[in-house]
Protein backbone atom coordinates (compact mmCIF):
# COMPACT_ATOMS: atom_id res chain seq x y z
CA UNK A 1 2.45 -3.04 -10.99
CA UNK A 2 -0.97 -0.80 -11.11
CA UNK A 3 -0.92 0.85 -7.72
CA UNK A 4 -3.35 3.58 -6.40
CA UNK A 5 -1.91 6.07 -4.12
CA UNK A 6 -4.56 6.92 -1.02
CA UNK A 7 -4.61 11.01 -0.74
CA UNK A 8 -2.06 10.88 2.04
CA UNK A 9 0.64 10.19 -0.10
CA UNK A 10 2.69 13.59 -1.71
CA UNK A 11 3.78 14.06 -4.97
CA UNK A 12 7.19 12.37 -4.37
CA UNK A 13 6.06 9.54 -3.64
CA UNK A 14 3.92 9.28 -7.71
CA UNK A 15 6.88 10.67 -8.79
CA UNK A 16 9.30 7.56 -7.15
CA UNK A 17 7.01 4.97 -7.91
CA UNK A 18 6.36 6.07 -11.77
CA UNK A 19 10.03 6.93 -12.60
CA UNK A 20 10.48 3.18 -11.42
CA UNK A 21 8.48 1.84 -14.10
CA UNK A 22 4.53 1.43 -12.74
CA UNK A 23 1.33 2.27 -13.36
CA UNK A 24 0.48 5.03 -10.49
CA UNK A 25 -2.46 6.18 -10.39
CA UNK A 26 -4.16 8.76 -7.59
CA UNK A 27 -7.17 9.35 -5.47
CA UNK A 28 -7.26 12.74 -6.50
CA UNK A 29 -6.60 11.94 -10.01
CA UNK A 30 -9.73 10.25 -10.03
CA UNK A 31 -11.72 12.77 -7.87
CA UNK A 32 -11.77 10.17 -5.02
CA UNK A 33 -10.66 12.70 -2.91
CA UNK A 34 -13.05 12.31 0.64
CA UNK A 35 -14.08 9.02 -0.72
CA UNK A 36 -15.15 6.33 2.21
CA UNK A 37 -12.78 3.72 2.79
CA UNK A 38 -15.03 1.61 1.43
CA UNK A 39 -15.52 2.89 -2.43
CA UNK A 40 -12.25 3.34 -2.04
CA UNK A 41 -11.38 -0.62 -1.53
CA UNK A 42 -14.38 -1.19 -4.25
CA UNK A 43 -12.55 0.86 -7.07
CA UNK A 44 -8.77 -0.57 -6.34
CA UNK A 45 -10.61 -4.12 -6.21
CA UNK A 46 -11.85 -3.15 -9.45
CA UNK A 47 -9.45 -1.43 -11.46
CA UNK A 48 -7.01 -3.95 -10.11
CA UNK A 49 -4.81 -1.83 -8.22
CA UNK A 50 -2.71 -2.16 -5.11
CA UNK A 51 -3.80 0.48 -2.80
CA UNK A 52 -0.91 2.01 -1.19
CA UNK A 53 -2.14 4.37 2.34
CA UNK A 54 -1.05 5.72 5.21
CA UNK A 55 -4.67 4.92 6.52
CA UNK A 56 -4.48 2.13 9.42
CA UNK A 57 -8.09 1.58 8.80
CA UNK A 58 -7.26 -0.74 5.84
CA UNK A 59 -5.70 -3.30 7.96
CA UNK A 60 -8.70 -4.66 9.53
CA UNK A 61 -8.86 -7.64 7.36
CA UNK A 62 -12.77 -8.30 8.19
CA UNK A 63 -14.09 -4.80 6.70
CA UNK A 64 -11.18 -4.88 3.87
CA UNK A 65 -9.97 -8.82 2.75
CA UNK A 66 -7.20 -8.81 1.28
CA UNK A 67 -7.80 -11.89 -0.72
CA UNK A 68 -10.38 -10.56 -2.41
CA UNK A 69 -8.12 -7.20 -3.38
CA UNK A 70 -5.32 -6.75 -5.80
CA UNK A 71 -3.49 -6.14 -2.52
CA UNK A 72 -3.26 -3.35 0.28
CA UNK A 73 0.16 -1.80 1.47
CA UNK A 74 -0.17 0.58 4.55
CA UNK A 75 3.08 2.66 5.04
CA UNK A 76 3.40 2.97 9.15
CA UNK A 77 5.08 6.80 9.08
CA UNK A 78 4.81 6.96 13.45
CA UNK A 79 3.17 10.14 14.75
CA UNK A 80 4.93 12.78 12.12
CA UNK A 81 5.22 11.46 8.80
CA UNK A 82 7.51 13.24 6.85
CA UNK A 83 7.84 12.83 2.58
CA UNK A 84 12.02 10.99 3.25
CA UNK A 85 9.94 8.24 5.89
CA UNK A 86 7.24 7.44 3.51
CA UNK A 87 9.61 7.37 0.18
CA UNK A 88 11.89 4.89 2.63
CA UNK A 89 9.00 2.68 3.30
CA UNK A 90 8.15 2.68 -0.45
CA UNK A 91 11.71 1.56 -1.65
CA UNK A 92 11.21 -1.33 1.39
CA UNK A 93 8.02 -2.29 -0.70
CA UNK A 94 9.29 -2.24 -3.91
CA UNK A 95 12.37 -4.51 -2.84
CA UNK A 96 10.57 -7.28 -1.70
CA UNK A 97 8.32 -7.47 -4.43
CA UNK A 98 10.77 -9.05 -6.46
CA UNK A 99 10.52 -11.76 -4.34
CA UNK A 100 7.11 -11.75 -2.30
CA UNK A 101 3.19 -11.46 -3.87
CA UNK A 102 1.43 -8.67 -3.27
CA UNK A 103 -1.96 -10.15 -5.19
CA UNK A 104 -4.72 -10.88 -2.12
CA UNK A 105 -2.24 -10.03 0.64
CA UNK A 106 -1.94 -7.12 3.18
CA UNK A 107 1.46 -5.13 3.91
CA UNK A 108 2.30 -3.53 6.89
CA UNK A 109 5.62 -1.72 5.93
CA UNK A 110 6.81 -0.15 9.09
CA UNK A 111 10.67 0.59 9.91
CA UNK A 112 13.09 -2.13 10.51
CA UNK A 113 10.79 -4.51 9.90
CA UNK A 114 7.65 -5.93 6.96
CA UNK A 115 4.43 -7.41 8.23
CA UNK A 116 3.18 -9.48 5.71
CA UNK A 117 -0.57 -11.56 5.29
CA UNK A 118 -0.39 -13.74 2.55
CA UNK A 119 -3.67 -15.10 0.90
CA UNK A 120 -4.66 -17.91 3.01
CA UNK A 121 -2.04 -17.49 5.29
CA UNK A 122 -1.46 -15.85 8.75
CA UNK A 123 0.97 -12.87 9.38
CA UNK A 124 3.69 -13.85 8.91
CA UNK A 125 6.39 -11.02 10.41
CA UNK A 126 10.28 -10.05 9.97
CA UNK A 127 12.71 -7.84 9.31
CA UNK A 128 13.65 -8.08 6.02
CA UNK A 129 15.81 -5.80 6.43
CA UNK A 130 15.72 -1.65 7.45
């Protein structure tokens, strides 16, 4: 998968998701760093990359569709995020994408449970798993 990591997500977490076979690429590798949300969406949409955040912001599906993007994931950490919660919720994500789309769609990854909006589709919510 090409993924772009949003500038709230460490080292670890490029360093997971590369050593497990994708193309990972940052927002401060691409001096994005500060960008709006907007150009942000824009260059993922365009470069064809998953944007992967910590950013709640990108779940309002009116500002940011997700059928029009190569797919947002936002990683729900709780009030302290910590780099073991976030590489947790990234194994979650990489899991089901063996079996689930990620193309148009929005992910809410949260613990315990994966909050999913398909293209054309309403949420569609459950656990799959912890």
């Amino acid at each position: 998968m090409k993924l772009k990591l949003d500038e709230n997500i460490g080292a670890r977490g490029v360093d997971f998701l590369t050593s497990a076979g994708h193309d990972v690429m940052t927002v401060r590798d691409q001096n994005l760093g500060g960008a709006t949300d907007d150009t942000l969406f824009e260059a993922c949409s365009r470069e064809g990359r998953i944007l992967i955040t910590l950013d709640h912001d990108f779940g309002n599906v009116v500002r940011f569709p997700p059928e029009t993007s190569p797919g947002i994931v936002i990683l729900e950490i709780g009030p302290r995020a910590t780099m073991s919660s976030i590489l947790a919720r990234l194994k979650k994500f990489l899991a089901l994408t063996q079996t689930l789309p990620v193309p148009g769609s929005l992910w809410i990854v949260e613990p315990g449970r994966v909050r999913i909006r398909l293209r054309d589709q309403h949420d569609q919510t459950g656990p799959h798993g912890t």
